[in-house]
Structure formats: structure tokens, C-alpha cells
PDB file of N, CA and C in Angstrom:
ATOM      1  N   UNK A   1     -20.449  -3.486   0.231  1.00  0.00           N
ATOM      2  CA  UNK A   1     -19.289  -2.640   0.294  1.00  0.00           C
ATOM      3  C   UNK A   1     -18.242  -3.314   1.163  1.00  0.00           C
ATOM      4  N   UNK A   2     -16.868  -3.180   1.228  1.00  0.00           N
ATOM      5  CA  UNK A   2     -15.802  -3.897   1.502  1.00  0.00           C
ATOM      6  C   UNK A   2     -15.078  -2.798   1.917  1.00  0.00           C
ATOM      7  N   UNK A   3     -14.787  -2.457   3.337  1.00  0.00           N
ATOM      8  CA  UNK A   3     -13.552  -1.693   4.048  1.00  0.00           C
ATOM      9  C   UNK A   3     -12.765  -2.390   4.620  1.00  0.00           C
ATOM     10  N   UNK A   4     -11.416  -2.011   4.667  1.00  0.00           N
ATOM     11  CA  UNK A   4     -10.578  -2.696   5.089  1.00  0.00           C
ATOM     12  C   UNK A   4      -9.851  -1.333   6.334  1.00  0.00           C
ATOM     13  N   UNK A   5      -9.681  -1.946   7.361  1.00  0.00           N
ATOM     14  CA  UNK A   5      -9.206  -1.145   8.472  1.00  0.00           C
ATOM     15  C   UNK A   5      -7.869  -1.714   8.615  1.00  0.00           C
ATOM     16  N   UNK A   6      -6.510  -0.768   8.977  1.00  0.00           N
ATOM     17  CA  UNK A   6      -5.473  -0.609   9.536  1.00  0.00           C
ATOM     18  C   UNK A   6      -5.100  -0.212  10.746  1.00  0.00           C
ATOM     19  N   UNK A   7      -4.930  -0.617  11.782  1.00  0.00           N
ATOM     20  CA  UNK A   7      -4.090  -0.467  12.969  1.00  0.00           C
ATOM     21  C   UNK A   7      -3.496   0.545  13.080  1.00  0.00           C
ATOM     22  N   UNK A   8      -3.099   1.791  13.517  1.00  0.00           N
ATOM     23  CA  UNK A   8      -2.023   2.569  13.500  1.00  0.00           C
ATOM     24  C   UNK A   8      -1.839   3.715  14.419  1.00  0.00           C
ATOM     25  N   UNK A   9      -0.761   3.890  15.033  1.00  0.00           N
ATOM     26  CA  UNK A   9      -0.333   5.154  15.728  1.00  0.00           C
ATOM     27  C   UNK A   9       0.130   6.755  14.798  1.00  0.00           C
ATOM     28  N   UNK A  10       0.126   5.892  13.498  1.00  0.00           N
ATOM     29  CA  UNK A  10       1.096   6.930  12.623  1.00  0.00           C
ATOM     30  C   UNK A  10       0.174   6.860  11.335  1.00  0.00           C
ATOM     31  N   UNK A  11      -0.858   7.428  11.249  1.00  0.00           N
ATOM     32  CA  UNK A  11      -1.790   7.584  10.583  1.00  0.00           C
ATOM     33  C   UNK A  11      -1.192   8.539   9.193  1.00  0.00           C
ATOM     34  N   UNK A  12      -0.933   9.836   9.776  1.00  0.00           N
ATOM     35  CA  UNK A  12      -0.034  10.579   8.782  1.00  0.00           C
ATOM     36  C   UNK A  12       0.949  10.222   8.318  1.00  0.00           C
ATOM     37  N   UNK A  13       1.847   9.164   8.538  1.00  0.00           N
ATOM     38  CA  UNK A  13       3.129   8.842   8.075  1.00  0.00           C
ATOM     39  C   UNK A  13       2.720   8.013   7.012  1.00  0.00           C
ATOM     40  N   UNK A  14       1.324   6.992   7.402  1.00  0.00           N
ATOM     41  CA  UNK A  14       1.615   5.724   6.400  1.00  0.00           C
ATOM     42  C   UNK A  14       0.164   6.143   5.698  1.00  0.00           C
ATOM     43  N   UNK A  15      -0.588   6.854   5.662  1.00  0.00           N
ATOM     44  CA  UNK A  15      -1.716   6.995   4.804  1.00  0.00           C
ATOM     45  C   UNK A  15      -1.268   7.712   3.258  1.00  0.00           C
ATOM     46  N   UNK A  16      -0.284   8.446   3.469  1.00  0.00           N
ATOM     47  CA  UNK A  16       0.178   8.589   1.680  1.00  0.00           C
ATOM     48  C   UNK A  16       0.867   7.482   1.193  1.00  0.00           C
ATOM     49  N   UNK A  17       1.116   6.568   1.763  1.00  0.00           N
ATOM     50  CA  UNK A  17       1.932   5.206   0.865  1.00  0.00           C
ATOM     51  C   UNK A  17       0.963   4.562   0.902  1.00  0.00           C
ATOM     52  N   UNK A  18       0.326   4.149   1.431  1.00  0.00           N
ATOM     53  CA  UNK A  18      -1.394   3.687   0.833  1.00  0.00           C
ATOM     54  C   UNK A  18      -1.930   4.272  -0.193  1.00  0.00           C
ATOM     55  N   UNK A  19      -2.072   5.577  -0.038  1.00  0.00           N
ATOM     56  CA  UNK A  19      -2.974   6.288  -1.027  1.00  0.00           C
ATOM     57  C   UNK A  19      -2.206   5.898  -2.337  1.00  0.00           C
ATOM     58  N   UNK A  20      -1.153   6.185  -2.482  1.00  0.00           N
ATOM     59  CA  UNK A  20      -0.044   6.032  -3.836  1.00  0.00           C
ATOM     60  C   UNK A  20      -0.109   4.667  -3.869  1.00  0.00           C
ATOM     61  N   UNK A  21       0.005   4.338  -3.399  1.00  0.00           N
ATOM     62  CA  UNK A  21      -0.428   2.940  -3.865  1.00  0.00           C
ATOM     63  C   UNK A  21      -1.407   2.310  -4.375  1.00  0.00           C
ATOM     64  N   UNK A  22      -2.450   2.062  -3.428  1.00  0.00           N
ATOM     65  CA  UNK A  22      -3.762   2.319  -4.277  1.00  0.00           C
ATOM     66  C   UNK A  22      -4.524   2.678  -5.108  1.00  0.00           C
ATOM     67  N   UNK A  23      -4.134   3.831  -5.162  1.00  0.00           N
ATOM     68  CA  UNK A  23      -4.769   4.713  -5.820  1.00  0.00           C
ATOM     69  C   UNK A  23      -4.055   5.455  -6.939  1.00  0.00           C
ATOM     70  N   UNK A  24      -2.585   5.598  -6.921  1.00  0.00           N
ATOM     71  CA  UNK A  24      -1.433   6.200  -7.271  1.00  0.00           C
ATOM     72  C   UNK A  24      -1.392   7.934  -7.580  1.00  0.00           C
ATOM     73  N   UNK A  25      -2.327   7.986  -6.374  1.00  0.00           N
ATOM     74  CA  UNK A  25      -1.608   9.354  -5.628  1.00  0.00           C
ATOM     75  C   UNK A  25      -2.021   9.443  -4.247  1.00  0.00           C
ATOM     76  N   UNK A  26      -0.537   9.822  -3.733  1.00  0.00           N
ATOM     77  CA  UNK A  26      -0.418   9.897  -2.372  1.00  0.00           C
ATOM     78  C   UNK A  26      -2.093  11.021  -1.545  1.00  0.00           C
ATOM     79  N   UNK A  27      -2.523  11.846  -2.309  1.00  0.00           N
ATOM     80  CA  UNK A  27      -3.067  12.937  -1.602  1.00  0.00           C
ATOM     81  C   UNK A  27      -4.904  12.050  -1.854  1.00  0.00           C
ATOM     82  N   UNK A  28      -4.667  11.215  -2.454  1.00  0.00           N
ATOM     83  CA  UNK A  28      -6.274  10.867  -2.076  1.00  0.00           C
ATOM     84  C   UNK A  28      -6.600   9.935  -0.728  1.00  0.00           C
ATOM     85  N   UNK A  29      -6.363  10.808   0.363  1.00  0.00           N
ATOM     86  CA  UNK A  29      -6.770  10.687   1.661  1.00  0.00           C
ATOM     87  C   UNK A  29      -7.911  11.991   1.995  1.00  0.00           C
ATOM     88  N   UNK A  30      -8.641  11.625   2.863  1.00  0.00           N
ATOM     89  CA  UNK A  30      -9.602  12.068   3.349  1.00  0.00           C
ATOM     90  C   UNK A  30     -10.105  11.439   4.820  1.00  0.00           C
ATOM     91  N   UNK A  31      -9.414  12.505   6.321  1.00  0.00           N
ATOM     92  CA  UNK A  31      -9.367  12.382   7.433  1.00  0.00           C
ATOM     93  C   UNK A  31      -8.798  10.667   7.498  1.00  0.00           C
ATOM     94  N   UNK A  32      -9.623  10.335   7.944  1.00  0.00           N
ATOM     95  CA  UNK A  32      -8.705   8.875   8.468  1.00  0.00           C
ATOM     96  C   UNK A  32      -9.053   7.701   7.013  1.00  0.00           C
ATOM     97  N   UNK A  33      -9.387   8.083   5.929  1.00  0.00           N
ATOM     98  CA  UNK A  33     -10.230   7.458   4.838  1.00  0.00           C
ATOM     99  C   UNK A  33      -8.729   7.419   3.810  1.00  0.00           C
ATOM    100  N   UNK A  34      -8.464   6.302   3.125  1.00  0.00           N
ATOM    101  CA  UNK A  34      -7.710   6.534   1.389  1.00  0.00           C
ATOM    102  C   UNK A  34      -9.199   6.566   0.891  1.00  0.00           C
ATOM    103  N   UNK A  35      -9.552   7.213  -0.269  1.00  0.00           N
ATOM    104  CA  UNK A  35     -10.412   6.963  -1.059  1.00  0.00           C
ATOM    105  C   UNK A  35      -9.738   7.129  -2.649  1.00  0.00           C
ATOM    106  N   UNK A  36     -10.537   6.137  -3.271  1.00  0.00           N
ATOM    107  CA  UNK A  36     -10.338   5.946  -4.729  1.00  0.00           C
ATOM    108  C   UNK A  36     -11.100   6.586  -5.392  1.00  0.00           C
ATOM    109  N   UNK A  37     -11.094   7.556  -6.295  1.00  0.00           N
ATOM    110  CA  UNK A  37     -12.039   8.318  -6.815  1.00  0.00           C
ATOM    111  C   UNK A  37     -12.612   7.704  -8.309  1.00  0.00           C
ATOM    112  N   UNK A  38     -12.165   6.505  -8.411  1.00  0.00           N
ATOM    113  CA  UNK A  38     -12.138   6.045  -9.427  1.00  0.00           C
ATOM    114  C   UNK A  38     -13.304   4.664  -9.182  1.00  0.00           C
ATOM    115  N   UNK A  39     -13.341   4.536  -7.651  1.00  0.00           N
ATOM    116  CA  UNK A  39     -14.136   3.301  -7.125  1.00  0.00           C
ATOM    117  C   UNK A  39     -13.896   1.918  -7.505  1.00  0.00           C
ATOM    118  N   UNK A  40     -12.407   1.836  -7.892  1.00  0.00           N
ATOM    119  CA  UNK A  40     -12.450   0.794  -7.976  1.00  0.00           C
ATOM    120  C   UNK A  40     -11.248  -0.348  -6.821  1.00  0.00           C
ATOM    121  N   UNK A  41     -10.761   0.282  -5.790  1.00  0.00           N
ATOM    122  CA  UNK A  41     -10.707  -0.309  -4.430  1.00  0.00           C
ATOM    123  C   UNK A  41     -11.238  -0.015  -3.271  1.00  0.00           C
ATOM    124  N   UNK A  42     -11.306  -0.767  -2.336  1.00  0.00           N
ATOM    125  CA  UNK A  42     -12.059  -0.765  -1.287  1.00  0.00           C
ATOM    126  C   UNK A  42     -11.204   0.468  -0.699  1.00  0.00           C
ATOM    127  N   UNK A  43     -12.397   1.157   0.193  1.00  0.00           N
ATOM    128  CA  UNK A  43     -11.930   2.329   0.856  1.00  0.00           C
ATOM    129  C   UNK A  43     -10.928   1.954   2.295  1.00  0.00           C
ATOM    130  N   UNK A  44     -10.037   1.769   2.351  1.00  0.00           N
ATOM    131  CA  UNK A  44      -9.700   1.836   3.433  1.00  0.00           C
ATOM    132  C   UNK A  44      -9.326   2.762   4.353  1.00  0.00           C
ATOM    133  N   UNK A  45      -9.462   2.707   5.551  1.00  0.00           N
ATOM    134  CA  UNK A  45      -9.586   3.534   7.001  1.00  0.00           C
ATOM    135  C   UNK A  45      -8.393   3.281   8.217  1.00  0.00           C
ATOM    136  N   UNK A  46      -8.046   4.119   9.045  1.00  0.00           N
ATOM    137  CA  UNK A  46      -6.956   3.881  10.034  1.00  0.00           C
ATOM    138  C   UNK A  46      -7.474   4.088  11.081  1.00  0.00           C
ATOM    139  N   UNK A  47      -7.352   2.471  11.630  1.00  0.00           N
ATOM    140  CA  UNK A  47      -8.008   2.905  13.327  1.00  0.00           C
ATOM    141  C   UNK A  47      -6.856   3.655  14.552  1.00  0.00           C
ATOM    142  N   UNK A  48      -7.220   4.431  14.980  1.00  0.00           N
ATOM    143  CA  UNK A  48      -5.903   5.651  15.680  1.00  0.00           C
ATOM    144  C   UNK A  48      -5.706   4.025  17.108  1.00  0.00           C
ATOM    145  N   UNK A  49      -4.637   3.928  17.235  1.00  0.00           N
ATOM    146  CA  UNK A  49      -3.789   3.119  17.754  1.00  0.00           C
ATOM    147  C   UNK A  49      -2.870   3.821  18.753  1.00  0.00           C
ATOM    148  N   UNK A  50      -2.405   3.392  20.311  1.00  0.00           N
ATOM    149  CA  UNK A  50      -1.361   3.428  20.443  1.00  0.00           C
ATOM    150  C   UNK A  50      -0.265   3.211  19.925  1.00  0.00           C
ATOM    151  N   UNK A  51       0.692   4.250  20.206  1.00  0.00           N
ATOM    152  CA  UNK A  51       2.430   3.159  19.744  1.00  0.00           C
ATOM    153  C   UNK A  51       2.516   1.969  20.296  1.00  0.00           C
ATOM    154  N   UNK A  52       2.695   0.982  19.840  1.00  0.00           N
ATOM    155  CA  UNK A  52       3.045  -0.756  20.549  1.00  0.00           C
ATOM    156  C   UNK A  52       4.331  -1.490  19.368  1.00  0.00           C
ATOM    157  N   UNK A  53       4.775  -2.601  19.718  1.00  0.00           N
ATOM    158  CA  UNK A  53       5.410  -3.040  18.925  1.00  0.00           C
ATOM    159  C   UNK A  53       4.560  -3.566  17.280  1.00  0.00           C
ATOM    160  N   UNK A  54       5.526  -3.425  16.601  1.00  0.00           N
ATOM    161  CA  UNK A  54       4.663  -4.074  15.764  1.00  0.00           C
ATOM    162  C   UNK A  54       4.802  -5.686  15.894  1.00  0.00           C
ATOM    163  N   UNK A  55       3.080  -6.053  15.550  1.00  0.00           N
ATOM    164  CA  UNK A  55       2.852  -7.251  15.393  1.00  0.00           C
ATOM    165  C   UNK A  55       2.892  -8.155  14.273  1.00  0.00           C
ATOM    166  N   UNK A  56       3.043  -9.576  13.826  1.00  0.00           N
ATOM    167  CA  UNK A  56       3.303 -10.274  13.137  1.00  0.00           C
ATOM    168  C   UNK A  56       2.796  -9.912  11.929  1.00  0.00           C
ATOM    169  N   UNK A  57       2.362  -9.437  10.822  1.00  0.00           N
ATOM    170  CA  UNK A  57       1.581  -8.843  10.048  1.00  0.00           C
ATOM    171  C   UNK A  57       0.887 -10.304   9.701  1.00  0.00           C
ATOM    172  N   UNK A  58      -0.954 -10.765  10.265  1.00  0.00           N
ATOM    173  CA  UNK A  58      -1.864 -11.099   9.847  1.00  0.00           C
ATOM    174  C   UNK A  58      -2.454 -11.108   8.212  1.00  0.00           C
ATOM    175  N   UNK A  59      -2.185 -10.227   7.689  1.00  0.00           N
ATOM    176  CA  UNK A  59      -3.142 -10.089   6.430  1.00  0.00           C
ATOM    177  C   UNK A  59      -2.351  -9.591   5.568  1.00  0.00           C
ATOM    178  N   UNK A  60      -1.690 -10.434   4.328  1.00  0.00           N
ATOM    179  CA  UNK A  60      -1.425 -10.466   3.079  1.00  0.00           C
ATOM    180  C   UNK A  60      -1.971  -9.633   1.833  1.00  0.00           C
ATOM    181  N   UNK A  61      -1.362  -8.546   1.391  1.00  0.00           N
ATOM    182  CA  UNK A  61      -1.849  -7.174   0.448  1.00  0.00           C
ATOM    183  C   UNK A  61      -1.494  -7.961  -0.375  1.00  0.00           C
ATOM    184  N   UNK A  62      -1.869  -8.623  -2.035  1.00  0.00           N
ATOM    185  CA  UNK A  62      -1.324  -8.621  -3.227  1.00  0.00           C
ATOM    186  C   UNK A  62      -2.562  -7.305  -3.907  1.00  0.00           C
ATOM    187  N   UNK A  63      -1.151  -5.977  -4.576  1.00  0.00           N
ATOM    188  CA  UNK A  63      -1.978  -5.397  -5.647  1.00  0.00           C
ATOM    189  C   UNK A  63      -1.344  -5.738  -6.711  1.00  0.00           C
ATOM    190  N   UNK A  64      -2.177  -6.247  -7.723  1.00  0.00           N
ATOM    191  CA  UNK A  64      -2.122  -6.331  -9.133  1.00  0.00           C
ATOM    192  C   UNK A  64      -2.351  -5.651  -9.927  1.00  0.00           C
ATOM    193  N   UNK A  65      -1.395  -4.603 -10.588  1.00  0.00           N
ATOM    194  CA  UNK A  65      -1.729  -3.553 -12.010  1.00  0.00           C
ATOM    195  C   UNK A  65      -1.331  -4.564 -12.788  1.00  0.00           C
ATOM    196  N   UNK A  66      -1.450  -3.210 -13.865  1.00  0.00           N
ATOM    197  CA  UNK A  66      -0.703  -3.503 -15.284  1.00  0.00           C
ATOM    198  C   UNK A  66       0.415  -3.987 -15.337  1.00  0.00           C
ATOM    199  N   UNK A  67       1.275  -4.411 -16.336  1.00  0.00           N
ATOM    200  CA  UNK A  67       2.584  -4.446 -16.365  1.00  0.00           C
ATOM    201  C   UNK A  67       3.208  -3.414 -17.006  1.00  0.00           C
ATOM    202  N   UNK A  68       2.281  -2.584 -17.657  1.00  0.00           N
ATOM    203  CA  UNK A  68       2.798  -1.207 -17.664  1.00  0.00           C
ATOM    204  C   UNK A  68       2.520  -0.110 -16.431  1.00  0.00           C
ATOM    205  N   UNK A  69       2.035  -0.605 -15.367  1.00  0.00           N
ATOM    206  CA  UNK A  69       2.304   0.319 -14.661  1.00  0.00           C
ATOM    207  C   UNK A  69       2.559   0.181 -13.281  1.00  0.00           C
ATOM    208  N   UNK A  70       3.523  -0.967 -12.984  1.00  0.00           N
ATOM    209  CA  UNK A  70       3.977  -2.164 -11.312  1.00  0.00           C
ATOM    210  C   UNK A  70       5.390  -0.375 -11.524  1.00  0.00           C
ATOM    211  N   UNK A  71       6.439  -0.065 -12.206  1.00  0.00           N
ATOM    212  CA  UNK A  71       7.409   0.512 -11.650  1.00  0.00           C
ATOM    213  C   UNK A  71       6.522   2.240 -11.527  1.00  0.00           C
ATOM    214  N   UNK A  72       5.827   2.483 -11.526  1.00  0.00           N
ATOM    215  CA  UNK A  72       5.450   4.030 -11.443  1.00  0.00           C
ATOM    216  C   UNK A  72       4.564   3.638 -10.356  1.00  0.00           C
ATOM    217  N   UNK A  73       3.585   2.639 -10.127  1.00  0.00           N
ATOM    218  CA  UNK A  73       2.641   2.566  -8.816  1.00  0.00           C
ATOM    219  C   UNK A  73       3.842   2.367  -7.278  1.00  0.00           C
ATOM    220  N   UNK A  74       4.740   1.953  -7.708  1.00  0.00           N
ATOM    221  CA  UNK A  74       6.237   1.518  -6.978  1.00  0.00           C
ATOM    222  C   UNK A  74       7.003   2.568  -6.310  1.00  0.00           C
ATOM    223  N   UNK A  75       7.177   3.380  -7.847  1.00  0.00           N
ATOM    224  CA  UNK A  75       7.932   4.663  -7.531  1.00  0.00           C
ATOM    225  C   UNK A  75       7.112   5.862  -6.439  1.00  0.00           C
ATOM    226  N   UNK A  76       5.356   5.611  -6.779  1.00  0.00           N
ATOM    227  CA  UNK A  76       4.693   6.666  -6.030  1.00  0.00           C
ATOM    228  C   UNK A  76       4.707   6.147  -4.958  1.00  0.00           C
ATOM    229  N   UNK A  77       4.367   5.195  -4.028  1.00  0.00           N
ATOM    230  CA  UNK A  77       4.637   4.624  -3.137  1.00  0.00           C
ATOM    231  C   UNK A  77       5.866   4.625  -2.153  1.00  0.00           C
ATOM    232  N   UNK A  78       6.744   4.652  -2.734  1.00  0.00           N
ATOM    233  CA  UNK A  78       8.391   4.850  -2.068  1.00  0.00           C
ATOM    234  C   UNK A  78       8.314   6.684  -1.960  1.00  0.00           C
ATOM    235  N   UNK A  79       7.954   6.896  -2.479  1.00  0.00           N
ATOM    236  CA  UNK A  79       7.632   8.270  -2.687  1.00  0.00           C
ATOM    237  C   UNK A  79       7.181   9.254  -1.482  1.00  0.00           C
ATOM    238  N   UNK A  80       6.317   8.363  -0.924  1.00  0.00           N
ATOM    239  CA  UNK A  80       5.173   9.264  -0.196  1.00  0.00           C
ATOM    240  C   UNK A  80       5.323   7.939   1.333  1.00  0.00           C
ATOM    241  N   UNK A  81       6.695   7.386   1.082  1.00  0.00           N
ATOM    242  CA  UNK A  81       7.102   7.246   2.454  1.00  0.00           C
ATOM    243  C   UNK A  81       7.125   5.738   2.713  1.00  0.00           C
ATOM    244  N   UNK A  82       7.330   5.035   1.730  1.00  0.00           N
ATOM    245  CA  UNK A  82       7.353   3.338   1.767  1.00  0.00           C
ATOM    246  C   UNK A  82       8.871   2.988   1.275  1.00  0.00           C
ATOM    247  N   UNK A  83       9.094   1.458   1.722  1.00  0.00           N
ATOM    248  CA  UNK A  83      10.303   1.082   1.181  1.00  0.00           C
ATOM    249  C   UNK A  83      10.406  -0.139   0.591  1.00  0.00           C
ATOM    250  N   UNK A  84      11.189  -0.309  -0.518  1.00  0.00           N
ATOM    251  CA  UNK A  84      11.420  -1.463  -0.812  1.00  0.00           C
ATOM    252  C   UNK A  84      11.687  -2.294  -0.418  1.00  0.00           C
ATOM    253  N   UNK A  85      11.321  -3.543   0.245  1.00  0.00           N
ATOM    254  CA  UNK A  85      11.716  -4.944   1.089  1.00  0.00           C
ATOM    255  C   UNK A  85      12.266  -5.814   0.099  1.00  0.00           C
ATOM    256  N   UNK A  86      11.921  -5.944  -1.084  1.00  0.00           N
ATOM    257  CA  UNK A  86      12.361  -7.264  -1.491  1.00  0.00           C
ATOM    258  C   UNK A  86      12.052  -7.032  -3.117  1.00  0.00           C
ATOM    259  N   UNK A  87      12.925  -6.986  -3.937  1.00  0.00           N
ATOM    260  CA  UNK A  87      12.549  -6.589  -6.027  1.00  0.00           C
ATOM    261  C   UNK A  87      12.920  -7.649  -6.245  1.00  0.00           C
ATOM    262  N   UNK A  88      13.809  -8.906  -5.762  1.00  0.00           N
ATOM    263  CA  UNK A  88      14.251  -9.889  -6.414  1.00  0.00           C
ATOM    264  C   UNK A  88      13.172 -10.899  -7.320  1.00  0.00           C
ATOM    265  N   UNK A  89      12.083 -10.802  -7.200  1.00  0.00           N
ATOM    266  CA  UNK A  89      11.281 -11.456  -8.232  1.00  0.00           C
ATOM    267  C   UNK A  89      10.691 -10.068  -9.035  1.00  0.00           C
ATOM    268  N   UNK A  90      11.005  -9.235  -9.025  1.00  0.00           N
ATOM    269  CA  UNK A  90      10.619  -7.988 -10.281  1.00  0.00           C
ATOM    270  C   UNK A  90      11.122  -8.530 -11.309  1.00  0.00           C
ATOM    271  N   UNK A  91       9.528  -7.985 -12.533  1.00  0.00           N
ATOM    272  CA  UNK A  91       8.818  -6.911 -12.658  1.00  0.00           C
ATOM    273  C   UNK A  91       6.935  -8.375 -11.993  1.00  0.00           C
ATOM    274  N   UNK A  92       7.432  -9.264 -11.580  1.00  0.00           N
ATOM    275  CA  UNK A  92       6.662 -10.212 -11.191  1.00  0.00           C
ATOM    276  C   UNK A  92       5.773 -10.079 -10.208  1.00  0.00           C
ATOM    277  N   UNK A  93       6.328  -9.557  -9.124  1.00  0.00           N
ATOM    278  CA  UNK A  93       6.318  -8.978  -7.859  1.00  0.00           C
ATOM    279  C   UNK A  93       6.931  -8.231  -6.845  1.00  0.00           C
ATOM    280  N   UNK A  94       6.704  -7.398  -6.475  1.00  0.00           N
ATOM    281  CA  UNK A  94       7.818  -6.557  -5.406  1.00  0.00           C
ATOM    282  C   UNK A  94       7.109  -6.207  -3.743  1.00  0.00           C
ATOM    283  N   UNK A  95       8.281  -6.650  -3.152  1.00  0.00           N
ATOM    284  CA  UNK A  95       7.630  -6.391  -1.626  1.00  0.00           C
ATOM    285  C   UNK A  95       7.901  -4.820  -0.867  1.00  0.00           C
ATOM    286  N   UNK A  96       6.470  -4.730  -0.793  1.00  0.00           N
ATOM    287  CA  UNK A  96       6.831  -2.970  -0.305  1.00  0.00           C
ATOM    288  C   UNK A  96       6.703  -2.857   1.345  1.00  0.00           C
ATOM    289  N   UNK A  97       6.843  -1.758   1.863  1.00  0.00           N
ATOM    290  CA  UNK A  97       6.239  -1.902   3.732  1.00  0.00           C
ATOM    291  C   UNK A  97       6.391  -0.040   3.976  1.00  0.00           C
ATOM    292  N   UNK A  98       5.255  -0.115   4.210  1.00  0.00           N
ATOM    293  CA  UNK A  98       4.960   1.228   5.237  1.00  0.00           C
ATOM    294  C   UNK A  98       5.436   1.539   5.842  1.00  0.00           C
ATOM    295  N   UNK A  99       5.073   2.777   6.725  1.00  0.00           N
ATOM    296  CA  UNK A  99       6.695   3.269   7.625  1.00  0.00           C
ATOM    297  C   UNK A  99       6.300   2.260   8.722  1.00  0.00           C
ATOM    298  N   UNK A 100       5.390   1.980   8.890  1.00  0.00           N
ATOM    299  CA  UNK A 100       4.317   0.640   9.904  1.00  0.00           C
ATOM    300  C   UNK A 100       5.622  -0.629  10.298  1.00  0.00           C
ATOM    301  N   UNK A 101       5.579  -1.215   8.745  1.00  0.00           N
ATOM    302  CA  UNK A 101       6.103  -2.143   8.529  1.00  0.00           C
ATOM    303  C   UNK A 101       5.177  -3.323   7.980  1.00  0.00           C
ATOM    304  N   UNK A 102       4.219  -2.257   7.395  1.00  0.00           N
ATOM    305  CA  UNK A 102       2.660  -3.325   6.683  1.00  0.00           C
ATOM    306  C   UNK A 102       3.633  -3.465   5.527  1.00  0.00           C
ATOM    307  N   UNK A 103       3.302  -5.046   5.186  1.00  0.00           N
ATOM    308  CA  UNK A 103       4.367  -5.370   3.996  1.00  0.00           C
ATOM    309  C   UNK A 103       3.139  -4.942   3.057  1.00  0.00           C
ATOM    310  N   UNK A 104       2.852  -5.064   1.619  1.00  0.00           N
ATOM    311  CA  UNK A 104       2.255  -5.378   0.683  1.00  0.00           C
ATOM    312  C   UNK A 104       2.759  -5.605  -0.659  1.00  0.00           C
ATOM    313  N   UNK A 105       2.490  -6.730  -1.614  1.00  0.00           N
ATOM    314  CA  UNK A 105       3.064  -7.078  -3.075  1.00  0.00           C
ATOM    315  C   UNK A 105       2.401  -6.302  -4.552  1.00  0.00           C
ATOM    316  N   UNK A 106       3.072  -5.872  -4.679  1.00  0.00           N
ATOM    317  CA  UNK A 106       2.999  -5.068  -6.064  1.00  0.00           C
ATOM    318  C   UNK A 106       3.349  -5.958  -7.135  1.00  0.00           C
ATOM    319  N   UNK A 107       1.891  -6.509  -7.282  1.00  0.00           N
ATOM    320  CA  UNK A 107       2.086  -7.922  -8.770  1.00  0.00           C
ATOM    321  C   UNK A 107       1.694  -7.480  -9.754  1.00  0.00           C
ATOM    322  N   UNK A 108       2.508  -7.976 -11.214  1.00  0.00           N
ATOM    323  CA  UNK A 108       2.053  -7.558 -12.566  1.00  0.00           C
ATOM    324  C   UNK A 108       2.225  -9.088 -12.639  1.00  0.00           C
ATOM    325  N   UNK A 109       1.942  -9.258 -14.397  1.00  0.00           N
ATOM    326  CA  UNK A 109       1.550 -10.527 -15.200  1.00  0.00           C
ATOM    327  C   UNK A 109       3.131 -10.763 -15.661  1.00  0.00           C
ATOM    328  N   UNK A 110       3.868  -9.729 -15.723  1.00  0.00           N
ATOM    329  CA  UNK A 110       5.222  -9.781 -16.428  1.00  0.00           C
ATOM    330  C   UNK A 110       5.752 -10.819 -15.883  1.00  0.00           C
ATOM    331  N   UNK A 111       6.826 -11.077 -16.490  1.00  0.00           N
ATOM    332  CA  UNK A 111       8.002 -12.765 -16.593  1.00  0.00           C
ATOM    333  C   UNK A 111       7.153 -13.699 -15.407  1.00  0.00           C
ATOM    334  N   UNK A 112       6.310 -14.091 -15.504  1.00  0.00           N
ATOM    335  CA  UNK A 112       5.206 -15.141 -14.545  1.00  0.00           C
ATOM    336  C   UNK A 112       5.321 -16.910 -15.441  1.00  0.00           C
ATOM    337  N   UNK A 113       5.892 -17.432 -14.875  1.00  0.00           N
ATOM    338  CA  UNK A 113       6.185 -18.625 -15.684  1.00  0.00           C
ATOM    339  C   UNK A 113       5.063 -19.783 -15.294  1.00  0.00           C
TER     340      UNK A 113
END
């Protein structure tokens, strides 16, 4: 089994833009848990954190859907409290970030040369 832990002071702010993301709905959280009910990503967890600055972000998110479904996993995500950093290589890749400032890439197969 494969968990992946997050850092955070703001557990409630950034665990529905995970969940929507992941999962693509914001409400599959459970206490400090995203869970996939579908089992097919790793469960990730939020370790409760002081407020501190944020740090350099260490660890690189690429999620890869469909290419029918990078602008709706996008839209739920911005949705439930994330922002767009960077579409200029869309529908290819798009850079998202938590209210954190955890970046992560939303990759499809589309225009990939």
C-alpha cells in the first residue's frame, strides 16, 4: 500500500482540492484521509502542521486522466479552492496549487508531440 502525506496548517482549506482532484469530488475526504472509493489512488493524509512559511515544494504531482476528462478534473479542483498557475501548455498539461501553494500537473495525452 502507498500513502502519501501532506504537510499542513490548513487541512480544511486544501483537502477538497485534493479530493477533486483526485478523485473528482471534492467531498471524498474522511477526517484527515482523501479517499478514493474507486481504489485506484493512493490514499492520501494531512499531517496537522503549524502555520510556517511555505517551503520549496520537494515533490512533483503529475495526474494523468483522460483527455476527455483534464478540463472537468480542472474545473472541480478550482472549484473546491485551487488555482490555476500556469494553462499555457493546455490541454497537455496544466499547473494547479492549493490554497498551500502545493503545485500539481494535470496531464492528458492531448497535443503531446
Amino acid at each position: 500500500m502507498l500513502k502519501l502525506g501532506l504537510d499542513t496548517a490548513n487541512r480544511d482549506a486544501i483537502a477538497p482540492f485534493w479530493a477533486a482532484l483526485l478523485t473528482g469530488d471534492a467531498s471524498n475526504v474522511d477526517g484527515d484521509d482523501v479517499v478514493d472509493p474507486s481504489n485506484r489512488v493512493p490514499l492520501l493524509w494531512f499531517q496537522n502542521t503549524k502555520q510556517h512559511d511555505v517551503p520549496t515544494q520537494r515533490l512533483h504531482v503529475d495526474l494523468w486522466v483522460g483527455a476527455d476528462q483534464g478540463e472537468a478534473r480542472i474545473a472541480a479542483a478550482v472549484a473546491a479552492g485551487g488555482t490555476v498557475v500556469d494553462d499555457s501548455q493546455a490541454p497537455s498539461f496544466t499547473v494547479l496549487a492549493d490554497a498551500d501553494g502545493n503545485r500539481v500537473c494535470v496531464c492528458t495525452i492531448a497535443d503531446r508531440r
